[in-house]
PDB file of N, CA and C in Angstrom:
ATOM      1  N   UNK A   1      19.962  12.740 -62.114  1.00  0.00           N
ATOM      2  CA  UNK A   1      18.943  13.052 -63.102  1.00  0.00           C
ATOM      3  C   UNK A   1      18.905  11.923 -64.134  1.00  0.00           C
ATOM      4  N   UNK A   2      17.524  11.774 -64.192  1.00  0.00           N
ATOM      5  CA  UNK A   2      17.773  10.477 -65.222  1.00  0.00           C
ATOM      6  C   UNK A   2      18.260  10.670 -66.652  1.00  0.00           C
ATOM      7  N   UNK A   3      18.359   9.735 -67.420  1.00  0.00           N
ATOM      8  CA  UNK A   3      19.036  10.169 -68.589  1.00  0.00           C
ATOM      9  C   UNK A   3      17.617   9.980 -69.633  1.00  0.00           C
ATOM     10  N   UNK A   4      17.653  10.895 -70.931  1.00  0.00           N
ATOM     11  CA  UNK A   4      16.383  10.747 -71.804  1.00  0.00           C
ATOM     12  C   UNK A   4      17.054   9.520 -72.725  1.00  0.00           C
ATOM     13  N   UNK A   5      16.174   8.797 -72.897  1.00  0.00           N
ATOM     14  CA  UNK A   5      16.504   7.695 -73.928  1.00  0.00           C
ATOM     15  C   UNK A   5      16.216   8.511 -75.542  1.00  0.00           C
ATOM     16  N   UNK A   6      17.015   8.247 -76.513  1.00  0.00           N
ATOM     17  CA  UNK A   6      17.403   9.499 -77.259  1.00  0.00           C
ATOM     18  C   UNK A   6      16.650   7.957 -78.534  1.00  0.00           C
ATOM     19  N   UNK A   7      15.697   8.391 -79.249  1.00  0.00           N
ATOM     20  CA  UNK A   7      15.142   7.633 -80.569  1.00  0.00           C
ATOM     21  C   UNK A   7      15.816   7.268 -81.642  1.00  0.00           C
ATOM     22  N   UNK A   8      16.525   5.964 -82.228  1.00  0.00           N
ATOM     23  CA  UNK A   8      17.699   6.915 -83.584  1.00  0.00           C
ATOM     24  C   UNK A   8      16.788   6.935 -84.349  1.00  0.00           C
ATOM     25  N   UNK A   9      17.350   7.593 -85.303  1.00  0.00           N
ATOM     26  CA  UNK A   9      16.741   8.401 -86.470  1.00  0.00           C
ATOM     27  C   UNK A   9      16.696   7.459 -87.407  1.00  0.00           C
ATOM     28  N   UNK A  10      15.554   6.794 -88.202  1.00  0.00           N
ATOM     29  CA  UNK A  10      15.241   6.113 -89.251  1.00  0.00           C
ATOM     30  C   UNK A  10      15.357   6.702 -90.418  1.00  0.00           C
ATOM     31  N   UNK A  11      16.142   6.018 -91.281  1.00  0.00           N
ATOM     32  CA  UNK A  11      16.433   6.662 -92.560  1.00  0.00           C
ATOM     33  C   UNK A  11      15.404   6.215 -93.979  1.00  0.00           C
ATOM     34  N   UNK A  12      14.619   7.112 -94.104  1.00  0.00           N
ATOM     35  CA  UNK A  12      13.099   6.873 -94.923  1.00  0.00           C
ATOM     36  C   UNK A  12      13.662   6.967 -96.046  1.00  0.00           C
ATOM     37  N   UNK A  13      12.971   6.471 -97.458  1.00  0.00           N
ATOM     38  CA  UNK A  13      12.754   7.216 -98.256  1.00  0.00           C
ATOM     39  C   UNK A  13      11.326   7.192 -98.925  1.00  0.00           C
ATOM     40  N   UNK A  14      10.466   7.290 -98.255  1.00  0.00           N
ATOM     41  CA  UNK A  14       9.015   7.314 -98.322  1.00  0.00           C
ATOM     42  C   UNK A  14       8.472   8.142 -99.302  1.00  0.00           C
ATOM     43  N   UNK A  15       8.836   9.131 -98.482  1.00  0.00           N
ATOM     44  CA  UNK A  15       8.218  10.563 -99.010  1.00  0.00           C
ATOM     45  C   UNK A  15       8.778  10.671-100.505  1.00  0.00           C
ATOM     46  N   UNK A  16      10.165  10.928-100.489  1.00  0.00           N
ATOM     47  CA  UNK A  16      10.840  10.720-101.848  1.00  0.00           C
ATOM     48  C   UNK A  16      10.257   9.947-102.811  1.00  0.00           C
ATOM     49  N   UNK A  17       9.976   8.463-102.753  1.00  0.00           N
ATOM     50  CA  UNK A  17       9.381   7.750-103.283  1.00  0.00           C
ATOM     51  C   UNK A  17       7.667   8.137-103.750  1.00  0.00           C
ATOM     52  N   UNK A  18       7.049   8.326-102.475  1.00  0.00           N
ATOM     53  CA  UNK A  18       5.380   8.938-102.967  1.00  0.00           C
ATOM     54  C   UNK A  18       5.769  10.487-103.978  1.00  0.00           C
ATOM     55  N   UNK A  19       7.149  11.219-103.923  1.00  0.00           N
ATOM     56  CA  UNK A  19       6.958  12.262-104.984  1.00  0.00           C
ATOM     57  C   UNK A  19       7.433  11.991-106.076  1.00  0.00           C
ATOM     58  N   UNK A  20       8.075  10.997-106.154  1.00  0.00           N
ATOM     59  CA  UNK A  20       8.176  10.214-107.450  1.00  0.00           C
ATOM     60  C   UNK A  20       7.340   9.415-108.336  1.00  0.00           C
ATOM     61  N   UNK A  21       6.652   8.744-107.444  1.00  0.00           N
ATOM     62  CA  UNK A  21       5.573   8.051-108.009  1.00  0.00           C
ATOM     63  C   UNK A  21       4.261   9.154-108.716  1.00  0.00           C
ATOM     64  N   UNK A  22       3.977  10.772-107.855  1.00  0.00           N
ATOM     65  CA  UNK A  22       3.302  11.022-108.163  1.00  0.00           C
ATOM     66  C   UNK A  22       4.087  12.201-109.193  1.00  0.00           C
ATOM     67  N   UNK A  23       5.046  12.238-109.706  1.00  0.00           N
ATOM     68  CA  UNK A  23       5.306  13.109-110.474  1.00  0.00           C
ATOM     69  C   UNK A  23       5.372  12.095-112.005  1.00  0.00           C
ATOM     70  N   UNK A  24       6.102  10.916-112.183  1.00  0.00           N
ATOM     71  CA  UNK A  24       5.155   9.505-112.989  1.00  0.00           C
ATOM     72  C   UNK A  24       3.934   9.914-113.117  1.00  0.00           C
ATOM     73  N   UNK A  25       2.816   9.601-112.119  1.00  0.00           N
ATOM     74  CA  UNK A  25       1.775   9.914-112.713  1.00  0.00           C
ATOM     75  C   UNK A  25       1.140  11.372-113.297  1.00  0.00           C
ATOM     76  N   UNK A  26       1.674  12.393-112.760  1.00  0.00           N
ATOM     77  CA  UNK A  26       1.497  13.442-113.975  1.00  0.00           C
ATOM     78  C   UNK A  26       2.494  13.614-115.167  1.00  0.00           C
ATOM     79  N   UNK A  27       3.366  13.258-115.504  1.00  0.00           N
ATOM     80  CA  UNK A  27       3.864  12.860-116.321  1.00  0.00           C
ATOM     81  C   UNK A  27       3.304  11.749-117.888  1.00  0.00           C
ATOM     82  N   UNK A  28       2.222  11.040-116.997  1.00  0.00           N
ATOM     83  CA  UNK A  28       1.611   9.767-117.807  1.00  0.00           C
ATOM     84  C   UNK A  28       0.371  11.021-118.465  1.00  0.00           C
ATOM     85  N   UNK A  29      -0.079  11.583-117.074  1.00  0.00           N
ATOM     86  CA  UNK A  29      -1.231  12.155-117.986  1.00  0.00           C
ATOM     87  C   UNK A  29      -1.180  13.448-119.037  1.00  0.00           C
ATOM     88  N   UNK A  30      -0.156  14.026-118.573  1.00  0.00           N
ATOM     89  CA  UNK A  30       0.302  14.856-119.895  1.00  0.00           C
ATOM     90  C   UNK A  30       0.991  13.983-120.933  1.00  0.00           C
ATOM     91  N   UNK A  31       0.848  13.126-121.215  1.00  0.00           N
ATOM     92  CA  UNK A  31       1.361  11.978-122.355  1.00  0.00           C
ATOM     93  C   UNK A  31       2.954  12.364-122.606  1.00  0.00           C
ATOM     94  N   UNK A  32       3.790  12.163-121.456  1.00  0.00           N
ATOM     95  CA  UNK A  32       5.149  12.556-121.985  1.00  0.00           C
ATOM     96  C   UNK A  32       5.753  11.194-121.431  1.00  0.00           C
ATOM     97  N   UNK A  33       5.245  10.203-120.337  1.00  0.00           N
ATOM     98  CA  UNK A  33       5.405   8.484-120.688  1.00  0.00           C
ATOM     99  C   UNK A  33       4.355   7.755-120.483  1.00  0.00           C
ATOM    100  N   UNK A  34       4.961   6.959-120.982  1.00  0.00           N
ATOM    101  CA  UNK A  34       3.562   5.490-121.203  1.00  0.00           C
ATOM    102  C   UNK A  34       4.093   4.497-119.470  1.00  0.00           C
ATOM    103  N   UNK A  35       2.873   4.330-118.850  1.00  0.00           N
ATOM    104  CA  UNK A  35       3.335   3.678-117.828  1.00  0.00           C
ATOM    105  C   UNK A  35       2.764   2.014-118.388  1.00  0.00           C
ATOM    106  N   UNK A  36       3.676   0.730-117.747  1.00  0.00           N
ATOM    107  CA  UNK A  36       3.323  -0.119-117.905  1.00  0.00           C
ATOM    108  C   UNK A  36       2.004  -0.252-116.897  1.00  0.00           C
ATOM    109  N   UNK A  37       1.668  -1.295-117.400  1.00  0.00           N
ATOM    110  CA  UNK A  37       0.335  -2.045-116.286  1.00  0.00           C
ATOM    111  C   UNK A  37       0.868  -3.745-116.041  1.00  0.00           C
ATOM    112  N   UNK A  38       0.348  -3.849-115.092  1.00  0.00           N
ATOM    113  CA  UNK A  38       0.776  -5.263-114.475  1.00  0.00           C
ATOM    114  C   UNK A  38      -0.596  -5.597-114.222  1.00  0.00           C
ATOM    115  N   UNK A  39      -0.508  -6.714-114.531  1.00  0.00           N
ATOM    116  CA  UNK A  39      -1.502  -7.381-114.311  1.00  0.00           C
ATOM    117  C   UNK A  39      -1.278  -8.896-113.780  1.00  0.00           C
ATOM    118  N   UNK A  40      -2.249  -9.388-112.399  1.00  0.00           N
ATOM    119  CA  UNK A  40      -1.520 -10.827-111.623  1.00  0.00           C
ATOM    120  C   UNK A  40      -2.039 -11.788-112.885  1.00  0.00           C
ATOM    121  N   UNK A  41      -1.565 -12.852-112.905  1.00  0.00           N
ATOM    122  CA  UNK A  41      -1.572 -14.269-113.766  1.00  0.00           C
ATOM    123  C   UNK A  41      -3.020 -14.672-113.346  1.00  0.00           C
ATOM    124  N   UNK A  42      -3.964 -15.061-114.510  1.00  0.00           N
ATOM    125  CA  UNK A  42      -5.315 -15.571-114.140  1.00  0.00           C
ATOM    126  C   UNK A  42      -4.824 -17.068-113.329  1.00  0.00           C
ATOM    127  N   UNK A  43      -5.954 -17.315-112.963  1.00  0.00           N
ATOM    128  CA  UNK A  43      -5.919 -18.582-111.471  1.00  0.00           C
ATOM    129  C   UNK A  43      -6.957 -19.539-112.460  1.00  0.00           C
ATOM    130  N   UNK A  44      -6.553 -20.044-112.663  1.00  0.00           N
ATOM    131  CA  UNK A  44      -7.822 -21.271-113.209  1.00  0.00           C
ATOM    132  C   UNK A  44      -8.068 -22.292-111.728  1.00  0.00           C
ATOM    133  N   UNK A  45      -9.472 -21.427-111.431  1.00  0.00           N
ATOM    134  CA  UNK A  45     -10.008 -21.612-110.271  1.00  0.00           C
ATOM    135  C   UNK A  45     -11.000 -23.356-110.573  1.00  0.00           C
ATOM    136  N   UNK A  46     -11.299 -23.431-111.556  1.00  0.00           N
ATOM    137  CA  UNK A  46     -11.850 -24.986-112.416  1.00  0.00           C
ATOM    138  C   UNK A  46     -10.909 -25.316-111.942  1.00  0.00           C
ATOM    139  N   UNK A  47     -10.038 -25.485-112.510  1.00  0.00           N
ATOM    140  CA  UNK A  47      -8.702 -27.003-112.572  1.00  0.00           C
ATOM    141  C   UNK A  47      -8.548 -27.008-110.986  1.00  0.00           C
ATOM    142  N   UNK A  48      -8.394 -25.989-110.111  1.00  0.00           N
ATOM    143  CA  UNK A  48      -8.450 -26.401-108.567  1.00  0.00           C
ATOM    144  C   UNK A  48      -9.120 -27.183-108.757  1.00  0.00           C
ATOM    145  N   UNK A  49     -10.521 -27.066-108.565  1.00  0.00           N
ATOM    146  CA  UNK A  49     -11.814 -27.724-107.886  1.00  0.00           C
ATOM    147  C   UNK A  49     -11.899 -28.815-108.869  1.00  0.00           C
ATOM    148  N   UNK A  50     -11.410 -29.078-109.984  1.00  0.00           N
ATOM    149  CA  UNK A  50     -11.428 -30.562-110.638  1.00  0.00           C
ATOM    150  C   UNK A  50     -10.485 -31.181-110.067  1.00  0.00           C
ATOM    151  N   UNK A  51      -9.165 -30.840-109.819  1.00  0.00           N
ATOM    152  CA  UNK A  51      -8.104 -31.481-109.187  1.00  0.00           C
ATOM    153  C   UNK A  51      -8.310 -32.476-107.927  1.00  0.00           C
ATOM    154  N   UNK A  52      -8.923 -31.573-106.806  1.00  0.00           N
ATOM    155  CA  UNK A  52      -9.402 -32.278-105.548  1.00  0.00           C
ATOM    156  C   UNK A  52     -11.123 -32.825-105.774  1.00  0.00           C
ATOM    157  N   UNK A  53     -11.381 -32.917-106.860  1.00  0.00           N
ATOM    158  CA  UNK A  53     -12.311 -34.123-107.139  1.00  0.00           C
ATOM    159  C   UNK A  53     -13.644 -33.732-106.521  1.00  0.00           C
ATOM    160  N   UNK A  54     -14.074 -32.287-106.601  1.00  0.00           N
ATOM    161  CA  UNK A  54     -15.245 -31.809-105.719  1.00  0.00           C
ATOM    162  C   UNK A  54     -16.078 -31.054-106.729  1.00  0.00           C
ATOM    163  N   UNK A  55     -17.088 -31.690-106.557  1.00  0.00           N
ATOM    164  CA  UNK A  55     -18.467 -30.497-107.168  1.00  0.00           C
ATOM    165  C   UNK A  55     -18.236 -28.968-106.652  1.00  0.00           C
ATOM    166  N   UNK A  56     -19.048 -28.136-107.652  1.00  0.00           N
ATOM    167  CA  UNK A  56     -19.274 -26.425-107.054  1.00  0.00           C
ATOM    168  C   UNK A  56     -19.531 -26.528-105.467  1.00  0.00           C
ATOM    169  N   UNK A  57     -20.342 -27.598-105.504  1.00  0.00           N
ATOM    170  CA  UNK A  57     -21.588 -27.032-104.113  1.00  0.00           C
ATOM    171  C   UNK A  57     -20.317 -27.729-102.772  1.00  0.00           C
ATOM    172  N   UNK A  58     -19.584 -28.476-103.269  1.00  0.00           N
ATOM    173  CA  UNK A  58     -19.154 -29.519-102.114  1.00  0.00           C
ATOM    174  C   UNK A  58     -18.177 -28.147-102.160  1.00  0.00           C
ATOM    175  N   UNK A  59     -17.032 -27.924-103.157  1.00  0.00           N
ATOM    176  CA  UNK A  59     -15.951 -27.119-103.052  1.00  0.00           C
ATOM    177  C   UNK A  59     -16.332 -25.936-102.328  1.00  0.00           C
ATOM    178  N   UNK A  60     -17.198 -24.926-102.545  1.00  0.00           N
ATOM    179  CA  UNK A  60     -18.239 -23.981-102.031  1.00  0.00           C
ATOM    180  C   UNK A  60     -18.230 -24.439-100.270  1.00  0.00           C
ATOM    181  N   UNK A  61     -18.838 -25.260-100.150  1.00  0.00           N
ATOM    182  CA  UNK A  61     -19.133 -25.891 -98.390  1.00  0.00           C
ATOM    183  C   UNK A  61     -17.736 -25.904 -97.543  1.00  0.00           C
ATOM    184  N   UNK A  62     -16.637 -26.886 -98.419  1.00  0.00           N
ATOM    185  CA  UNK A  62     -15.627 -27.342 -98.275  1.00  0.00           C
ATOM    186  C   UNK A  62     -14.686 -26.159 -97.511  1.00  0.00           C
ATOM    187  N   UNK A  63     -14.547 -25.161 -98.205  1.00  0.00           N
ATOM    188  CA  UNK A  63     -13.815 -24.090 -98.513  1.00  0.00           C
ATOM    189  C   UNK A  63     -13.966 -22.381 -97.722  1.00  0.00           C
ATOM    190  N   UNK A  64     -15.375 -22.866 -97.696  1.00  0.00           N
ATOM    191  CA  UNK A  64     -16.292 -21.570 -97.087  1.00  0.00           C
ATOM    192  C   UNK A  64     -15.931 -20.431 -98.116  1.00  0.00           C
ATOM    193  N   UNK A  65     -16.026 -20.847 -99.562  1.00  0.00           N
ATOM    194  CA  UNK A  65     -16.396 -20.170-100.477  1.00  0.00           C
ATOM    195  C   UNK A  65     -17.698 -19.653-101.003  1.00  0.00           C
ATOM    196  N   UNK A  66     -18.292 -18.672-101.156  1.00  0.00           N
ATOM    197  CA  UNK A  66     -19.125 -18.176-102.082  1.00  0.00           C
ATOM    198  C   UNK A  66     -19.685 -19.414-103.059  1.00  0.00           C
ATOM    199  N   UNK A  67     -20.799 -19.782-103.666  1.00  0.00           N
ATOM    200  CA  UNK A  67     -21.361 -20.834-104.661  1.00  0.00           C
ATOM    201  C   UNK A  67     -20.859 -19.945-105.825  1.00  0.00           C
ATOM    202  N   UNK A  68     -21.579 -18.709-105.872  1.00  0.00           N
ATOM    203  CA  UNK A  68     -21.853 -17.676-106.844  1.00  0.00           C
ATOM    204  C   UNK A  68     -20.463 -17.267-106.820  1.00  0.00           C
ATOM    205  N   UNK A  69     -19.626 -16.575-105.918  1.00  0.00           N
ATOM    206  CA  UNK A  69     -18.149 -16.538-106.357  1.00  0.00           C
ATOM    207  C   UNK A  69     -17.522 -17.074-107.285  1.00  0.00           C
ATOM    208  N   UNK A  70     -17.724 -18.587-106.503  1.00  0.00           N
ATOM    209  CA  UNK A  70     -16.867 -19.483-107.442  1.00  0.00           C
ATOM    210  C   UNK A  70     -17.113 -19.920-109.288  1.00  0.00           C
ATOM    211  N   UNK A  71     -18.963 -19.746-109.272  1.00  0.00           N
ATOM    212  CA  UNK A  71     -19.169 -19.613-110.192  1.00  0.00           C
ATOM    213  C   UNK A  71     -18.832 -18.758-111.788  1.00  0.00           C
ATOM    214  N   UNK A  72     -18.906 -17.383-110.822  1.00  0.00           N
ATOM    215  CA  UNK A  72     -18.188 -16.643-111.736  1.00  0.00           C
ATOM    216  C   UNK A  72     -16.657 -16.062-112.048  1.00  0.00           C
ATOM    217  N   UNK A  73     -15.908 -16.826-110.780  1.00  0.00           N
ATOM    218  CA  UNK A  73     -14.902 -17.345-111.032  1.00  0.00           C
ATOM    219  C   UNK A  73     -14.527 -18.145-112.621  1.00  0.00           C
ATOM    220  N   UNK A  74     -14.871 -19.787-112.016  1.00  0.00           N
ATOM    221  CA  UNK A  74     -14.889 -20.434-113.273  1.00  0.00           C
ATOM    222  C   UNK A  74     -15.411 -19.841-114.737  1.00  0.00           C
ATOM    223  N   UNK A  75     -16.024 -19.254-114.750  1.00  0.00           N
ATOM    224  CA  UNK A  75     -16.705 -18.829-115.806  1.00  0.00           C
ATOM    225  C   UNK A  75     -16.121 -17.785-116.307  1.00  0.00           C
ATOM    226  N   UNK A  76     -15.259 -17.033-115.772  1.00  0.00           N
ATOM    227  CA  UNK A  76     -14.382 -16.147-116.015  1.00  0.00           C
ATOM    228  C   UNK A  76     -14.988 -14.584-116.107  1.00  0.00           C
ATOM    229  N   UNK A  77     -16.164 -14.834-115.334  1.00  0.00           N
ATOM    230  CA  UNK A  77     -16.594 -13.106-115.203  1.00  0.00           C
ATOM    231  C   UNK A  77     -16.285 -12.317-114.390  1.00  0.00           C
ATOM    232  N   UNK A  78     -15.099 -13.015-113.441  1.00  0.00           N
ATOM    233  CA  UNK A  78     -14.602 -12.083-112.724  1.00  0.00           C
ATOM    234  C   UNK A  78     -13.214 -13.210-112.198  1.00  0.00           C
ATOM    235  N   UNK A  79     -12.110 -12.353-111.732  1.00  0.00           N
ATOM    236  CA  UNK A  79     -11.105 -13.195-110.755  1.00  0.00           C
ATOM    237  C   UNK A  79     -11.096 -12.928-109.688  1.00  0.00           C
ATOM    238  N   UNK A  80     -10.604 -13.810-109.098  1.00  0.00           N
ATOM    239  CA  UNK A  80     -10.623 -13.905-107.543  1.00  0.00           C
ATOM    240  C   UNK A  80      -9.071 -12.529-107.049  1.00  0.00           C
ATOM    241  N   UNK A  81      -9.685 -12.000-106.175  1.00  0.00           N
ATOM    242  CA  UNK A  81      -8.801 -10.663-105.472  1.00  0.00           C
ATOM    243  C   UNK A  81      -7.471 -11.660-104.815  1.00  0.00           C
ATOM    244  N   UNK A  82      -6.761 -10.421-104.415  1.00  0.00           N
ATOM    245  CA  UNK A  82      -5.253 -11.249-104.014  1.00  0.00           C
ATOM    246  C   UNK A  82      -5.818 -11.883-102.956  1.00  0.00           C
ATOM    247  N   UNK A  83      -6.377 -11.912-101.979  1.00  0.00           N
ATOM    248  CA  UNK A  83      -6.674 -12.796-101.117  1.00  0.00           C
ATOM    249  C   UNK A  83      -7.048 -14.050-101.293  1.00  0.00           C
ATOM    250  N   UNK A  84      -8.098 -13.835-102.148  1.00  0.00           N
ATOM    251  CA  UNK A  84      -8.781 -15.238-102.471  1.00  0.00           C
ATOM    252  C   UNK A  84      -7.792 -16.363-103.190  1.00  0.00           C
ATOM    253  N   UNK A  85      -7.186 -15.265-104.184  1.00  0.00           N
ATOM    254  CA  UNK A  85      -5.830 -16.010-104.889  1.00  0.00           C
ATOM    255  C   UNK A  85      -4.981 -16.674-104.117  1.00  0.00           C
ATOM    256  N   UNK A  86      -4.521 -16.025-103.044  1.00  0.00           N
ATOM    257  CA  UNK A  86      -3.557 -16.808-102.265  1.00  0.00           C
ATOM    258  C   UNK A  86      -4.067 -17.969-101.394  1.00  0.00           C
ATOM    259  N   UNK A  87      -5.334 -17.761-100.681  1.00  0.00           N
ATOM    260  CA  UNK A  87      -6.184 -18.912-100.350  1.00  0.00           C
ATOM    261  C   UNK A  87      -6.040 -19.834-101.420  1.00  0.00           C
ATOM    262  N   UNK A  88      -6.777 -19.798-102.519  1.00  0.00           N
ATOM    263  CA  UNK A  88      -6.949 -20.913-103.896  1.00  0.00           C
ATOM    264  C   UNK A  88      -5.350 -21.403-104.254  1.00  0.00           C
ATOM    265  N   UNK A  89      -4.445 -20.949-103.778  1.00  0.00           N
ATOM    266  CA  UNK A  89      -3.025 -21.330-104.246  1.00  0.00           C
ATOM    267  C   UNK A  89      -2.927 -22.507-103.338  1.00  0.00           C
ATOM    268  N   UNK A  90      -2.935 -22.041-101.695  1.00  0.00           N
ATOM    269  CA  UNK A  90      -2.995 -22.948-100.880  1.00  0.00           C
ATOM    270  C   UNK A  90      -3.931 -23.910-100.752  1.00  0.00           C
ATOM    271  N   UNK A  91      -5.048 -23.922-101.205  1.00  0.00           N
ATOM    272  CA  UNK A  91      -5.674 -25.160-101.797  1.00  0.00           C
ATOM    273  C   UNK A  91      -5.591 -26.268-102.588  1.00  0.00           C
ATOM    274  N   UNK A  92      -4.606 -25.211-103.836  1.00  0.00           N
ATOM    275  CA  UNK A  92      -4.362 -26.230-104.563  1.00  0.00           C
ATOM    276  C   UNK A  92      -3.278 -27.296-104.602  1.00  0.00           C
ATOM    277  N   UNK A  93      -2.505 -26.642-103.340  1.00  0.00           N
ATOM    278  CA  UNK A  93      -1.331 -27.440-102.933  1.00  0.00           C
ATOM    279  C   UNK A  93      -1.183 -28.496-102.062  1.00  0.00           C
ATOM    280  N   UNK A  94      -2.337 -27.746-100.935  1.00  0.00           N
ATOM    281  CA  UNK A  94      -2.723 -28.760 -99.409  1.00  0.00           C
ATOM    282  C   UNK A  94      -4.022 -29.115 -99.258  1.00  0.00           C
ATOM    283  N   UNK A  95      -5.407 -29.720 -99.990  1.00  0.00           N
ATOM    284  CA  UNK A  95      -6.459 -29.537 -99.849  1.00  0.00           C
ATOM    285  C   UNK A  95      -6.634 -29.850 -99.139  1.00  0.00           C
ATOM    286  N   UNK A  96      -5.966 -30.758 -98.356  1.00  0.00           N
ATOM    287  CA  UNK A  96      -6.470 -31.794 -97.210  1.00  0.00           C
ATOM    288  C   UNK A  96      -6.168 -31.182 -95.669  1.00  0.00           C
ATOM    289  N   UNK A  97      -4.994 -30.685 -95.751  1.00  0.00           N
ATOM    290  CA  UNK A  97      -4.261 -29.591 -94.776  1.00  0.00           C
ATOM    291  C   UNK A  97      -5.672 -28.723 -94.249  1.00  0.00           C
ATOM    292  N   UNK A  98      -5.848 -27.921 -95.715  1.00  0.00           N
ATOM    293  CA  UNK A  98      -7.089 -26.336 -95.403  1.00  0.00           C
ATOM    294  C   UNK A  98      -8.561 -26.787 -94.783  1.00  0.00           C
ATOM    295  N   UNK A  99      -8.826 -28.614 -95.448  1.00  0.00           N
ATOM    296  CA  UNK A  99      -9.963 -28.888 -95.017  1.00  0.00           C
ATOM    297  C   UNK A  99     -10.028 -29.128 -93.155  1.00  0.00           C
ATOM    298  N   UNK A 100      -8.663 -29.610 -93.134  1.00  0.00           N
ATOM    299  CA  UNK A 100      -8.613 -29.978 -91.754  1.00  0.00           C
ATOM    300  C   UNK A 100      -8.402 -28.706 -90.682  1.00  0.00           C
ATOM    301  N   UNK A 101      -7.550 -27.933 -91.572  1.00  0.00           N
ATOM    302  CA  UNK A 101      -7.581 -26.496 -90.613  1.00  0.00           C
ATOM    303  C   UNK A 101      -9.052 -25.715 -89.738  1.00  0.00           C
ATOM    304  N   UNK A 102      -9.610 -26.183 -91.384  1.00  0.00           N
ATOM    305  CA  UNK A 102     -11.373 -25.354 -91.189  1.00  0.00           C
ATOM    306  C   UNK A 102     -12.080 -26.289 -90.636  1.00  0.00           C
ATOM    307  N   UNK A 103     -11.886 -27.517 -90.176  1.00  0.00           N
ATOM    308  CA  UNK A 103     -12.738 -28.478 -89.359  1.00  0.00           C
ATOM    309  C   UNK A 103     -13.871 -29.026 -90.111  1.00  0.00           C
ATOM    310  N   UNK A 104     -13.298 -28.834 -92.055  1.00  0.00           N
ATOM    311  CA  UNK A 104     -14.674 -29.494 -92.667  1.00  0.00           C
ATOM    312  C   UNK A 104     -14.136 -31.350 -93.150  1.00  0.00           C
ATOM    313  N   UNK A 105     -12.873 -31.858 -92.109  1.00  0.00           N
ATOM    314  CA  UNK A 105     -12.656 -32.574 -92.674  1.00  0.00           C
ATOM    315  C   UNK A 105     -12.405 -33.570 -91.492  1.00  0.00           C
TER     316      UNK A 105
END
């Protein structure tokens, strides 16, 4: 008889954790603590695109960025989401690398 291959048992603490987190948040809203907020570090998405020496429209092409993104990027009416952030990080490190990856170079 064959033998059952037996699963081991993973030791979670998931659940524990999601009833913690959500007993924090009723806790915050009956005002009995103050939760911090985090907030990521603004990206000065300008100083990229001045750095590697490119207009909106070229950086935009370059990048396969948004015109208007980037615009209101720079302008600070909005920041770029964690994605975009981590893209724009790696830009600002390898421009030449990302251009060549994307075949605009």
């Amino acid at each position: 008889m064959p033998r059952k291959a037996t699963a081991k048992k993973k030791v979670t603490t998931f659940g524990e954790d999601l009833v913690e987190g959500m007993n924090l948040v009723l806790a915050h809203q009956r005002g009995k603590v103050e939760l911090e907020q985090v907030w990521p570090k603004p990206i000065d998405v300008k100083a990229i695109r001045l750095r590697v020496k490119m207009s909106q429209s070229e950086f935009s092409r370059a990048y396969g960025i948004s015109k208007r993104a980037l615009q209101e990027w720079e302008q600070g009416g909005r920041q770029p989401d964690s994605a975009a952030r981590a893209y724009l990080t790696v830009i600002a490190k390898e421009p030449a690398v990302v251009r060549r990856a994307l075949g605009s170079e």
